[in-house]
C-alpha atoms as a PDB file:
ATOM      1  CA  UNK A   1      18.950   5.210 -45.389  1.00  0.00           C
ATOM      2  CA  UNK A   2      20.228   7.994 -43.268  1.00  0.00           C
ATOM      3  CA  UNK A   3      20.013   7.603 -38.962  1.00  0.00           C
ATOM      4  CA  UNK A   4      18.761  11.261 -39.395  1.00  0.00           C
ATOM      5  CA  UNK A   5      15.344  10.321 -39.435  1.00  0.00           C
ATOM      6  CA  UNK A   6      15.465   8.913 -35.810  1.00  0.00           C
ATOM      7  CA  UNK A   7      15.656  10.967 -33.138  1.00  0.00           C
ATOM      8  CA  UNK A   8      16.602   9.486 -30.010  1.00  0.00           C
ATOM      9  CA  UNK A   9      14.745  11.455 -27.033  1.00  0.00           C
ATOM     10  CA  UNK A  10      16.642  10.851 -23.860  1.00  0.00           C
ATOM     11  CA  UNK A  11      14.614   9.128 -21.068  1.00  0.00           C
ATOM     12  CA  UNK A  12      14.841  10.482 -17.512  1.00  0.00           C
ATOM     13  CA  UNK A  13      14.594   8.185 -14.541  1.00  0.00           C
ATOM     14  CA  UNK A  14      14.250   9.116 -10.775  1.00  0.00           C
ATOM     15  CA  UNK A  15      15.655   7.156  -8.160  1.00  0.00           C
ATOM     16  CA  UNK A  16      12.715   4.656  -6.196  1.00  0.00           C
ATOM     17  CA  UNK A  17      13.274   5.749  -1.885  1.00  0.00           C
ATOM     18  CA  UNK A  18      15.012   2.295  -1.511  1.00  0.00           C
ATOM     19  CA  UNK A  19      17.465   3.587  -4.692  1.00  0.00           C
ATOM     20  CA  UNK A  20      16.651   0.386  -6.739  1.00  0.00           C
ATOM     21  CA  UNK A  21      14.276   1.366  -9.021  1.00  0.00           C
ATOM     22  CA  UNK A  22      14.028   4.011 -11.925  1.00  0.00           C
ATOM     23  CA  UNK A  23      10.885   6.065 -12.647  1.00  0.00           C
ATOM     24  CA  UNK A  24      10.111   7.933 -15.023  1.00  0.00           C
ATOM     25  CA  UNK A  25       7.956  11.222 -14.143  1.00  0.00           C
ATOM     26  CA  UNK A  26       5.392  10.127 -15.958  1.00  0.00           C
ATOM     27  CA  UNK A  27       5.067   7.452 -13.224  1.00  0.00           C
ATOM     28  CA  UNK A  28       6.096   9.703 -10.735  1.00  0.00           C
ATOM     29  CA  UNK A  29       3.165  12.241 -11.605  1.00  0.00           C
ATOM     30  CA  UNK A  30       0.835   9.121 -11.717  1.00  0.00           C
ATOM     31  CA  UNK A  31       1.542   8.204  -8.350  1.00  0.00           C
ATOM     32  CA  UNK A  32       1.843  11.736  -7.243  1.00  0.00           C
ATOM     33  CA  UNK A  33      -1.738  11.832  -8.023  1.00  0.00           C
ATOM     34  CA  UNK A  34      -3.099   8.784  -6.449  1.00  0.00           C
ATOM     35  CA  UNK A  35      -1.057   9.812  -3.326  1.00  0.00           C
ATOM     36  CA  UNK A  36      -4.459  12.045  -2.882  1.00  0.00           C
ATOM     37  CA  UNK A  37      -6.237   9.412  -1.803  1.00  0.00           C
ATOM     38  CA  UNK A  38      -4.947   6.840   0.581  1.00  0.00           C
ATOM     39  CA  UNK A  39      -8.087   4.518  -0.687  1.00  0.00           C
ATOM     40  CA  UNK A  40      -6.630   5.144  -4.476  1.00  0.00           C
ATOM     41  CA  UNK A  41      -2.767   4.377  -3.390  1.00  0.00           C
ATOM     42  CA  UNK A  42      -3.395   1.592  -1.927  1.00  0.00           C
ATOM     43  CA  UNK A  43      -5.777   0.060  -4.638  1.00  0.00           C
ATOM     44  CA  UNK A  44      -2.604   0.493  -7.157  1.00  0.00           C
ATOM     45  CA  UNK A  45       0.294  -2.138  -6.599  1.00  0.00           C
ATOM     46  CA  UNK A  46       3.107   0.551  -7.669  1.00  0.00           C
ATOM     47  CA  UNK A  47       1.940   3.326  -5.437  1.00  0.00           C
ATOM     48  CA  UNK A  48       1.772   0.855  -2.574  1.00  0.00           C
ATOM     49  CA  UNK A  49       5.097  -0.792  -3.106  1.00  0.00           C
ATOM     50  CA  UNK A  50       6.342   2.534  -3.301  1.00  0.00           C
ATOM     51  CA  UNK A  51       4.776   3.882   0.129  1.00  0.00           C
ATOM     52  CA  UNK A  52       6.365   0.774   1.677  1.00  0.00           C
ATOM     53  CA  UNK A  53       9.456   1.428   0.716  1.00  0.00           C
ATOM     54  CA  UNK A  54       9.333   4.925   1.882  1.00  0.00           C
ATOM     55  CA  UNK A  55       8.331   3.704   5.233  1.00  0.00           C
ATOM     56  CA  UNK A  56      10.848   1.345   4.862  1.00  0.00           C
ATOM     57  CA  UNK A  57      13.897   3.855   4.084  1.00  0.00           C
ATOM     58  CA  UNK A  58      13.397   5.749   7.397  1.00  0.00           C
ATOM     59  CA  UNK A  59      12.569   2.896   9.498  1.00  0.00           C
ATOM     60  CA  UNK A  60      15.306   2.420  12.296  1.00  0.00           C
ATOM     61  CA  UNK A  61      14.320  -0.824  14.600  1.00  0.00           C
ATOM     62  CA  UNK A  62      10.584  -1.961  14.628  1.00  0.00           C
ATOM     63  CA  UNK A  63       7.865  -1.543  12.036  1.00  0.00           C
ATOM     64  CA  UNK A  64       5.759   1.565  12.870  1.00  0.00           C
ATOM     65  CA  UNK A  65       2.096   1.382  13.172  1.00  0.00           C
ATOM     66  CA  UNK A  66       1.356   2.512   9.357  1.00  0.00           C
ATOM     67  CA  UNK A  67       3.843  -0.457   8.380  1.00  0.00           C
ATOM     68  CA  UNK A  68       1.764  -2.752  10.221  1.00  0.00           C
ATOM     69  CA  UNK A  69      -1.853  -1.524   9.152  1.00  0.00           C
ATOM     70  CA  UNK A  70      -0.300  -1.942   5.747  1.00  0.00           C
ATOM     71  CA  UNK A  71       0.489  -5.095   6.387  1.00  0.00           C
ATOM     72  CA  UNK A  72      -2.398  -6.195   7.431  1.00  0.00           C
ATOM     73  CA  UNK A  73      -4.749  -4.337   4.882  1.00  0.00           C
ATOM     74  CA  UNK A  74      -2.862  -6.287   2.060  1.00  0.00           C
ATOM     75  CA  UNK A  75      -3.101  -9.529   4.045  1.00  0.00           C
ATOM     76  CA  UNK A  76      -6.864  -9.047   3.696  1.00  0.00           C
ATOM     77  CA  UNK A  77      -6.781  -7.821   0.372  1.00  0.00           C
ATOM     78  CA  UNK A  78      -5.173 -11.655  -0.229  1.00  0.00           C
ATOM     79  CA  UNK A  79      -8.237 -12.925   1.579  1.00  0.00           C
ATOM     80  CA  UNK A  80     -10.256 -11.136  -0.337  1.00  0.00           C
ATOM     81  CA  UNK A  81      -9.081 -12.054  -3.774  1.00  0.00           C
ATOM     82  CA  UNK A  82      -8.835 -16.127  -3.015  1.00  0.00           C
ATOM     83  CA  UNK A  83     -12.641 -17.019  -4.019  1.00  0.00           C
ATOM     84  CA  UNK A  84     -11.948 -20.554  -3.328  1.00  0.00           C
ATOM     85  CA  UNK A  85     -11.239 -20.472   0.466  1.00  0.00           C
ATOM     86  CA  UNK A  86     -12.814 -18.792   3.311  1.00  0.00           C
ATOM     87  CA  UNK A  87     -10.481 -17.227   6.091  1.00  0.00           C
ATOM     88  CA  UNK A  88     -10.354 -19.860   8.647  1.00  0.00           C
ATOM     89  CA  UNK A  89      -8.942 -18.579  12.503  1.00  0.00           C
ATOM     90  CA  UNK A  90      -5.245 -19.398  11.334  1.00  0.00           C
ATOM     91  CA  UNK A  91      -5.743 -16.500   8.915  1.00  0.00           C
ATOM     92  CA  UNK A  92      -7.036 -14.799  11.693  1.00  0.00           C
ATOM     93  CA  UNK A  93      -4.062 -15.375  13.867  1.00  0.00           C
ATOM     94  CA  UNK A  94      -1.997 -14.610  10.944  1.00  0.00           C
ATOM     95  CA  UNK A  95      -3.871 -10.943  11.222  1.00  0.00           C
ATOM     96  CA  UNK A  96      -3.267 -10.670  14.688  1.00  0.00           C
ATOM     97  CA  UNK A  97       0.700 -11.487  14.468  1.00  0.00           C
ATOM     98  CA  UNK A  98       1.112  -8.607  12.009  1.00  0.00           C
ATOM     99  CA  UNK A  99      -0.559  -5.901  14.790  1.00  0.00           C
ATOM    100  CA  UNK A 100      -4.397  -6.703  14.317  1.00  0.00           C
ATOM    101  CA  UNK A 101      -6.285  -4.650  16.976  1.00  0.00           C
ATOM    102  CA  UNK A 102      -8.101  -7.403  19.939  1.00  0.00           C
ATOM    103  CA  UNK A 103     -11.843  -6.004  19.195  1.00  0.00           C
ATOM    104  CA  UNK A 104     -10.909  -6.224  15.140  1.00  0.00           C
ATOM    105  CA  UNK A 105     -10.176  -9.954  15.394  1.00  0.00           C
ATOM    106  CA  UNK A 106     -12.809 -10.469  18.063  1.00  0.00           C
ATOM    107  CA  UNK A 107     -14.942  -9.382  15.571  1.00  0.00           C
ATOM    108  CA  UNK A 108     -13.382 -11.748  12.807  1.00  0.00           C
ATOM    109  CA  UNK A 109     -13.864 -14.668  15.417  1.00  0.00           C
ATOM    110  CA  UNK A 110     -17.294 -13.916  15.600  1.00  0.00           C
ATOM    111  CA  UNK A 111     -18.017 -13.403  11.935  1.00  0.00           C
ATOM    112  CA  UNK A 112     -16.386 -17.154  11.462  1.00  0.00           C
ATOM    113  CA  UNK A 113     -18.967 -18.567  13.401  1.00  0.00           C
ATOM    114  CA  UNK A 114     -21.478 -18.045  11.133  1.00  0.00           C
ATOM    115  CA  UNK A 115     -19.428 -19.502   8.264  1.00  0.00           C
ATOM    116  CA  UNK A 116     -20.923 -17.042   6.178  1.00  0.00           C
ATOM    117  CA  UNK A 117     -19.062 -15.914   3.304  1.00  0.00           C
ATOM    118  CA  UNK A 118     -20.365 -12.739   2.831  1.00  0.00           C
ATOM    119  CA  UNK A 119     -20.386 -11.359   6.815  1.00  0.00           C
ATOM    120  CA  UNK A 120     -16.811 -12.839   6.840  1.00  0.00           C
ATOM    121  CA  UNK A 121     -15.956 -10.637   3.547  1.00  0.00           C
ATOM    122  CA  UNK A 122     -18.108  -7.527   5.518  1.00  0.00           C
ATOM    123  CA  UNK A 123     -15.501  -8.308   8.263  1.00  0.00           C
ATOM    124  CA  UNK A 124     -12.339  -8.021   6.255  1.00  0.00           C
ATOM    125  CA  UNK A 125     -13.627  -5.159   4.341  1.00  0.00           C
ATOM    126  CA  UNK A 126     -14.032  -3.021   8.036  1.00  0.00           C
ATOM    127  CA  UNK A 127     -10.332  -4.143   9.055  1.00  0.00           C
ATOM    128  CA  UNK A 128      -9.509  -2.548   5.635  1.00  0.00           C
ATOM    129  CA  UNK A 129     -10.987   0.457   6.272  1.00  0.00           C
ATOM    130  CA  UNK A 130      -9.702   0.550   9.824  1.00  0.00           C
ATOM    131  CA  UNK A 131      -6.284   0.249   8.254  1.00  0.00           C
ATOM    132  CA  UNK A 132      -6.719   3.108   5.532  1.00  0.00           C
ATOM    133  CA  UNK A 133      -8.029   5.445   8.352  1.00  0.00           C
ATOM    134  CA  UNK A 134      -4.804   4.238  10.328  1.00  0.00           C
ATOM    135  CA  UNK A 135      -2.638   5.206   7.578  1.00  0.00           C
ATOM    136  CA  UNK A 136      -4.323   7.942   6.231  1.00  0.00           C
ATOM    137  CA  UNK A 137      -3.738   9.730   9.632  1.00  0.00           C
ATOM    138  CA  UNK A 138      -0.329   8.747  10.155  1.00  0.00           C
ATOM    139  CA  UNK A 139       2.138  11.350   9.649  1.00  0.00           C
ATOM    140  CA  UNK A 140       3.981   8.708   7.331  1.00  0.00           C
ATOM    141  CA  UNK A 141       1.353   8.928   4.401  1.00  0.00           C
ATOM    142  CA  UNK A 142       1.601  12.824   4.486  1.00  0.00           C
ATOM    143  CA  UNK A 143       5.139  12.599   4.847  1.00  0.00           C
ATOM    144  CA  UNK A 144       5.279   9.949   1.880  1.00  0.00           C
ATOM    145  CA  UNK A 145       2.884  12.383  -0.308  1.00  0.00           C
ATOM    146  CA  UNK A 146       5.161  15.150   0.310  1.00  0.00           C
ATOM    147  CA  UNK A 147       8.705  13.221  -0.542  1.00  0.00           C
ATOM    148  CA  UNK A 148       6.760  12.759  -4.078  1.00  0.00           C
ATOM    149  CA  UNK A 149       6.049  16.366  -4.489  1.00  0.00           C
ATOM    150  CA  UNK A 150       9.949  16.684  -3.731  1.00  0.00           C
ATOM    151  CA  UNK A 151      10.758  14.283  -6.447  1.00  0.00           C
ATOM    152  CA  UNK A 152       8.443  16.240  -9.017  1.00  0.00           C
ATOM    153  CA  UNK A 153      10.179  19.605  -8.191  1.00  0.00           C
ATOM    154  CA  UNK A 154      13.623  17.670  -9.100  1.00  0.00           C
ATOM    155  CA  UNK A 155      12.407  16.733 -12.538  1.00  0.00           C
ATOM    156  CA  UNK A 156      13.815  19.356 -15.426  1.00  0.00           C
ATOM    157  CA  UNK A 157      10.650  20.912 -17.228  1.00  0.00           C
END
């Protein structure tokens, strides 16, 4: 049997921001086009691991706003997703130590009170959106979208 029948395409990879990880541009495209919607980025685990470490790459001293809105929008995603507990006010303090704005957790205070599951879900569904409109007019996301364009026009057609 002759090795002539398989031919070995060669893969490119693109460096990640941080330099860790390869992508192909398949998975660069992908993300490329999520990157159109903040809502859609941060819904996908890739595209937000990769906006962090974007942020992360040109971060010199404290976390930015966008880092911390981030923060806390996955924080509630985690809230979200555990069906077997309710937030309780540590998880609210939790919110607050990462940069949660005082009338946000106010709110989240009150919602507790009522120890109803739904309102409290409401609740963490507003500080998400709070946190998308946060990023999605921070000059990081745009910056971030752009940096992926960049990579795209590197790729050999």
């Amino acid at each position: 049997m002759s090795c002539s029948l398989f031919k070995v395409k060669p893969v490119i990879l693109i460096k990640c921001f941080c330099g860790c990880t390869d992508m192909t541009p398949a998975e660069v495209q992908r993300i490329y086009t999520l990157s159109n919607s903040v809502h859609e980025t941060l819904l996908d685990e890739e595209a937000t691991k990769l906006f962090r470490k974007f942020m992360e790459s040109r971060r010199s001293g404290d976390k930015n706003e966008a880092e911390q809105y981030l923060e806390i929008y996955e924080k509630c995603a985690l809230f979200l997703a555990d069906t077997q507990h309710t937030i309780t006010h540590d998880g609210v303090n939790e919110l607050v130590d990462l940069g949660l704005p005082y009338d946000l957790a106010q709110d989240m205070s009150k919602r507790l009170l009522s120890a109803d599951r739904m309102d409290i879900n409401n609740g963490l569904n507003r500080i998400q959106g709070k946190c998308r409109n946060e990023i999605e007019a921070s000059s990081d996301f745009r910056e971030f979208r752009d940096a992926i364009a960049e990579k795209m026009r590197r790729v050999p057609k």
